[in-house]
Protein backbone atom coordinates (compact mmCIF):
# COMPACT_ATOMS: atom_id res chain seq x y z
CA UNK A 1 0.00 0.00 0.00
CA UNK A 2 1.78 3.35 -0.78
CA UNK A 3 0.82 6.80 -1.95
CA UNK A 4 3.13 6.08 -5.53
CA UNK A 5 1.00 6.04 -9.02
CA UNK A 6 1.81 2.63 -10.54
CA UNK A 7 1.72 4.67 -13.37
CA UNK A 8 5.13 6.84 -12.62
CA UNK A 9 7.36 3.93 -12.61
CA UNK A 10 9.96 3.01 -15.27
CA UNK A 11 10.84 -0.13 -16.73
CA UNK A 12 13.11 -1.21 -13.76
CA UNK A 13 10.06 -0.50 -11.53
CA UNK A 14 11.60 2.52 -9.71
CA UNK A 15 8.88 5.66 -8.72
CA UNK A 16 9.52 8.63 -11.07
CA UNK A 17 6.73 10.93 -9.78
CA UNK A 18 6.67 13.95 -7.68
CA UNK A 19 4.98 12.94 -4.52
CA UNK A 20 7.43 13.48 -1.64
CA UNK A 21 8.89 10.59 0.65
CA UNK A 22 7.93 12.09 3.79
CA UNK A 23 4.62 11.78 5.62
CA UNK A 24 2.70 14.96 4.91
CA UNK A 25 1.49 15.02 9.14
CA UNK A 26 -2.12 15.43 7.39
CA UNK A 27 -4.70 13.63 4.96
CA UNK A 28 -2.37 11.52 3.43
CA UNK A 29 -0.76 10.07 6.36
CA UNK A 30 -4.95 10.05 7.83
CA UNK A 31 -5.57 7.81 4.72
CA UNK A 32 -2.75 5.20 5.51
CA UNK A 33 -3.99 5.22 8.86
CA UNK A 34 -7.41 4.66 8.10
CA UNK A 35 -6.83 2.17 5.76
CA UNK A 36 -4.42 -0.04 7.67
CA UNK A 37 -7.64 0.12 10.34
CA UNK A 38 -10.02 -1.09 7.59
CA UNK A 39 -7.68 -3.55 6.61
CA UNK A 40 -7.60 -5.08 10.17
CA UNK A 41 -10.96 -4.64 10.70
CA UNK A 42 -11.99 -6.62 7.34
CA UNK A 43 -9.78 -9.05 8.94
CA UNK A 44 -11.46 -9.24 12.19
CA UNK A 45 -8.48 -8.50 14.24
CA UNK A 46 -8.59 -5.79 16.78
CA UNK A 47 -5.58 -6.58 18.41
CA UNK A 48 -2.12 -6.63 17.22
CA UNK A 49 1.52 -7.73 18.78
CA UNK A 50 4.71 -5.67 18.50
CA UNK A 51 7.51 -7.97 17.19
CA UNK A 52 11.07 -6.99 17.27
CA UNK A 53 10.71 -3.60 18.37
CA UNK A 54 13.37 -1.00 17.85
CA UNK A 55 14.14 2.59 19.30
CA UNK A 56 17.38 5.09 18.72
CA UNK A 57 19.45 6.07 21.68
CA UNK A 58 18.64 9.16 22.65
CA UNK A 59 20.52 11.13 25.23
CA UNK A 60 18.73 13.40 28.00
CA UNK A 61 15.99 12.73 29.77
CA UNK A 62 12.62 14.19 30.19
CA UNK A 63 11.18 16.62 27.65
CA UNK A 64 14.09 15.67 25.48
CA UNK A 65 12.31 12.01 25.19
CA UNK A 66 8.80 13.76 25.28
CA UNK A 67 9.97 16.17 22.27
CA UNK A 68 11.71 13.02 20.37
CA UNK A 69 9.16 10.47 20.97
CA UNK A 70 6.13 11.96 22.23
CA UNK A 71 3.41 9.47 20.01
CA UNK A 72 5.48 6.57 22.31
CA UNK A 73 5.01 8.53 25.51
CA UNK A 74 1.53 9.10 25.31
CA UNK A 75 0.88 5.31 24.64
CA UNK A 76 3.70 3.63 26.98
CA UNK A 77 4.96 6.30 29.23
CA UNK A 78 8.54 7.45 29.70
CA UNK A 79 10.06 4.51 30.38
CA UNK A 80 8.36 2.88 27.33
CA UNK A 81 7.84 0.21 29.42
CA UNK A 82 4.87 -1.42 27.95
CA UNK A 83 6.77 -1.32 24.24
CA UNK A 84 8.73 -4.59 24.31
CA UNK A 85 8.58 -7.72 22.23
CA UNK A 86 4.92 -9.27 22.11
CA UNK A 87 3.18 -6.91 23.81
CA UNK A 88 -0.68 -6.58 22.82
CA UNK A 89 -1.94 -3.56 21.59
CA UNK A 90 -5.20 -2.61 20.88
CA UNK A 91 -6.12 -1.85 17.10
CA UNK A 92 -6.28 2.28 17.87
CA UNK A 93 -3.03 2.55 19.59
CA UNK A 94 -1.56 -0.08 17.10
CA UNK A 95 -2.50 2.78 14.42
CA UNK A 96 -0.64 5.39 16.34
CA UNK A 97 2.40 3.50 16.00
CA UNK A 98 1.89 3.07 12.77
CA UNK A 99 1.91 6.98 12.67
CA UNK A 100 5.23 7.17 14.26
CA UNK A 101 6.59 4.66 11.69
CA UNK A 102 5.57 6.63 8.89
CA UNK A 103 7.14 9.84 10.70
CA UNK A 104 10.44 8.37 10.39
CA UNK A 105 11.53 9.59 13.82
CA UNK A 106 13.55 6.25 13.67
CA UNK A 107 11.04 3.90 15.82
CA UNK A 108 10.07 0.54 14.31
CA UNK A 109 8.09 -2.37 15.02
CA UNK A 110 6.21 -5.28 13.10
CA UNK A 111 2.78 -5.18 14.21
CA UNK A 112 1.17 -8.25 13.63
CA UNK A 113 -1.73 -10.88 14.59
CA UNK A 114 -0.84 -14.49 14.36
CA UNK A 115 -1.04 -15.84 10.73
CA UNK A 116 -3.81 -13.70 10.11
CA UNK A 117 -2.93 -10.08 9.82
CA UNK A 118 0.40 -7.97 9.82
CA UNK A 119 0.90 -4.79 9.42
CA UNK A 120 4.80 -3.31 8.32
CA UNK A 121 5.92 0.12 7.33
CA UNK A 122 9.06 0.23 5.20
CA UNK A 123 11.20 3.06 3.67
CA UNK A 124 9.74 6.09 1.92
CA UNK A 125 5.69 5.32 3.14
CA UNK A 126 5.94 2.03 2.14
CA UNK A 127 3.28 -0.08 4.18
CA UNK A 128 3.19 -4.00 3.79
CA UNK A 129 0.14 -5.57 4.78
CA UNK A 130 -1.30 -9.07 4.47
CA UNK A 131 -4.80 -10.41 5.67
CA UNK A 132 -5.97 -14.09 5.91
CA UNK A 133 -9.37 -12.27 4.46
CA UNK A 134 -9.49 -10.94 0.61
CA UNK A 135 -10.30 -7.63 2.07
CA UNK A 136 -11.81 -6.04 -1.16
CA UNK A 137 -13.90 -3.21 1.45
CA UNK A 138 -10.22 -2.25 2.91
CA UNK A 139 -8.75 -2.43 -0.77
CA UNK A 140 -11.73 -0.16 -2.21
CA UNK A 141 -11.28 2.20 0.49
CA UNK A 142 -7.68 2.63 0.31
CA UNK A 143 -7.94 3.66 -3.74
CA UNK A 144 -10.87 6.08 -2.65
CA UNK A 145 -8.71 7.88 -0.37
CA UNK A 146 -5.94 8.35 -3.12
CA UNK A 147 -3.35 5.26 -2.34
CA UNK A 148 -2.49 2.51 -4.23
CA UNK A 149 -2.91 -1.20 -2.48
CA UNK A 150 -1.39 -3.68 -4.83
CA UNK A 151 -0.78 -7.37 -4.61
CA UNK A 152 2.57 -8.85 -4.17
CA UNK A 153 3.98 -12.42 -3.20
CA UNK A 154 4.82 -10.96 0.20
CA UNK A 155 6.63 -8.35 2.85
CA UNK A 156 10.22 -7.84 2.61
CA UNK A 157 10.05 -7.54 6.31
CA UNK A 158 9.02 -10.96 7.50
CA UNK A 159 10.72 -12.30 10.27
CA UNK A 160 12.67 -15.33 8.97
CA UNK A 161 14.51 -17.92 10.87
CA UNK A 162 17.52 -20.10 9.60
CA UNK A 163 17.14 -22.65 12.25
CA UNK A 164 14.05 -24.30 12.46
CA UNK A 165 14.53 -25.29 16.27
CA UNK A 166 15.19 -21.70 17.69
CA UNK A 167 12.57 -21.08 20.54
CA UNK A 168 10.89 -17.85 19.86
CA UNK A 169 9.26 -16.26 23.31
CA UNK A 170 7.46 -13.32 23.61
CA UNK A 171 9.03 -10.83 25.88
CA UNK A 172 6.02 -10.56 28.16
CA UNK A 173 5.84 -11.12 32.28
CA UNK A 174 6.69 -14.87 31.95
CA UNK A 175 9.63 -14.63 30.20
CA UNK A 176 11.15 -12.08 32.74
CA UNK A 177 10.40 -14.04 35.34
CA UNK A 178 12.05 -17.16 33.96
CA UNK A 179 14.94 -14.65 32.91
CA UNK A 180 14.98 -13.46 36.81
CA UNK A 181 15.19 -16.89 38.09
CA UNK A 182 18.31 -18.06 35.35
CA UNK A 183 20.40 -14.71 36.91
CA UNK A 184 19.38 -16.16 40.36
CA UNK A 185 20.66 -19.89 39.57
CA UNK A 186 24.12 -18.81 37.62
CA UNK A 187 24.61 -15.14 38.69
CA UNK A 188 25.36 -11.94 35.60
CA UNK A 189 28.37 -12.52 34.54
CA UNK A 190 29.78 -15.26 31.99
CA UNK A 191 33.00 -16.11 30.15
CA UNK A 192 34.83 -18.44 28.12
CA UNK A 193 37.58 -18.28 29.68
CA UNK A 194 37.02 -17.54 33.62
CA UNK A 195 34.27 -18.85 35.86
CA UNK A 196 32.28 -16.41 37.91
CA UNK A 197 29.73 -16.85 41.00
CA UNK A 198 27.76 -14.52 42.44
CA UNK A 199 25.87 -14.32 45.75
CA UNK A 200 22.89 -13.50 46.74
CA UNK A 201 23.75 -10.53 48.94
CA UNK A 202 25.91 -8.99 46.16
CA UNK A 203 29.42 -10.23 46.63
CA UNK A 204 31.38 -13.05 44.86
């Protein structure tokens, strides 16, 4: 789904017109939105999971964050703490960060629903999305509203895994807790070449 006429592409595919790569902050970045929403709501999904999600360092504290990041403030709080791997959002706030995505203020997520539904945003307003519904409401809409949803063979940002037998957890309350108990059991520090113990008052 993008904002790019089919039509202004050459013969190596690449986008010749004149619409900018930027989100506009108005009724072109509302129509992405909106669409995305229909999309998931054609679906039947109103709730999404962030997968591998990813935030720049920023130095300061504060406002600084607030000023940087302040669509991620509103919907975690400073600490961000509730924006972590697997954690559930509901489909409205899912759309927000789907706004700060195509900001490009450097946060990025996949946003997705089992096999059913993902949602991801790639360079220059370029928004992947795939349904295990045909959609064709979400797909009229998003041509109404001026963008362009066309079919491909799939997302360029799938999560793909060489080894079959890699153990993927979601980072929720579970998965600390087992983490918690593993520092507990063989202390925080490791090496190949020196053994280390730790305490539980501190000292080792």
């Amino acid at each position: 789904m993008t904002k790019y006429n089919p039509a202004d592409r050459d013969e190596r595919g690449h986008y010749t017109g004149r619409e900018d790569a930027d989100s506009d902050h108005g009724p072109v970045e509302a129509a992405y939105l909106d669409t995305v929403a229909a999309f998931a709501e054609d679906t039947g999904v109103d709730v999404l999971q962030i997968r591998e999600p990813s935030v720049p360092i920023v130095t300061g504290i504060g406002s600084d964050i607030q000023e940087r990041f302040g669509g991620l403030v509103e919907l975690f709080g400073v600490d961000l703490d509730g924006y972590h791997d697997g954690a559930p959002l509901q489909l409205d706030h899912a759309v927000e960060l789907v706004r700060s995505m195509l900001r490009g203020d450097g946060v990025w997520c996949r946003l997705e629903a089992g096999d059913d539904f993902f949602v991801h945003v790639g360079w220059d307003q370029y928004v992947y999305v795939a349904s295990s519904a045909g959609c064709p409401r979400a797909v009229a809409f998003a041509h109404k509203h001026g963008l362009f949803a066309e079919p491909i063979s799939g997302s360029p940002y799938v999560f793909g895994l060489d080894d079959d037998h890699i153990d993927v957890r979601s980072a929720d309350a579970a998965f600390w807790a087992d983490l918690a108990g593993l520092v507990d059991e063989l202390g925080t520090c490791c090496s190949r070449r020196a053994t280390c113990t730790t305490t539980r008052d501190g000292t080792g």
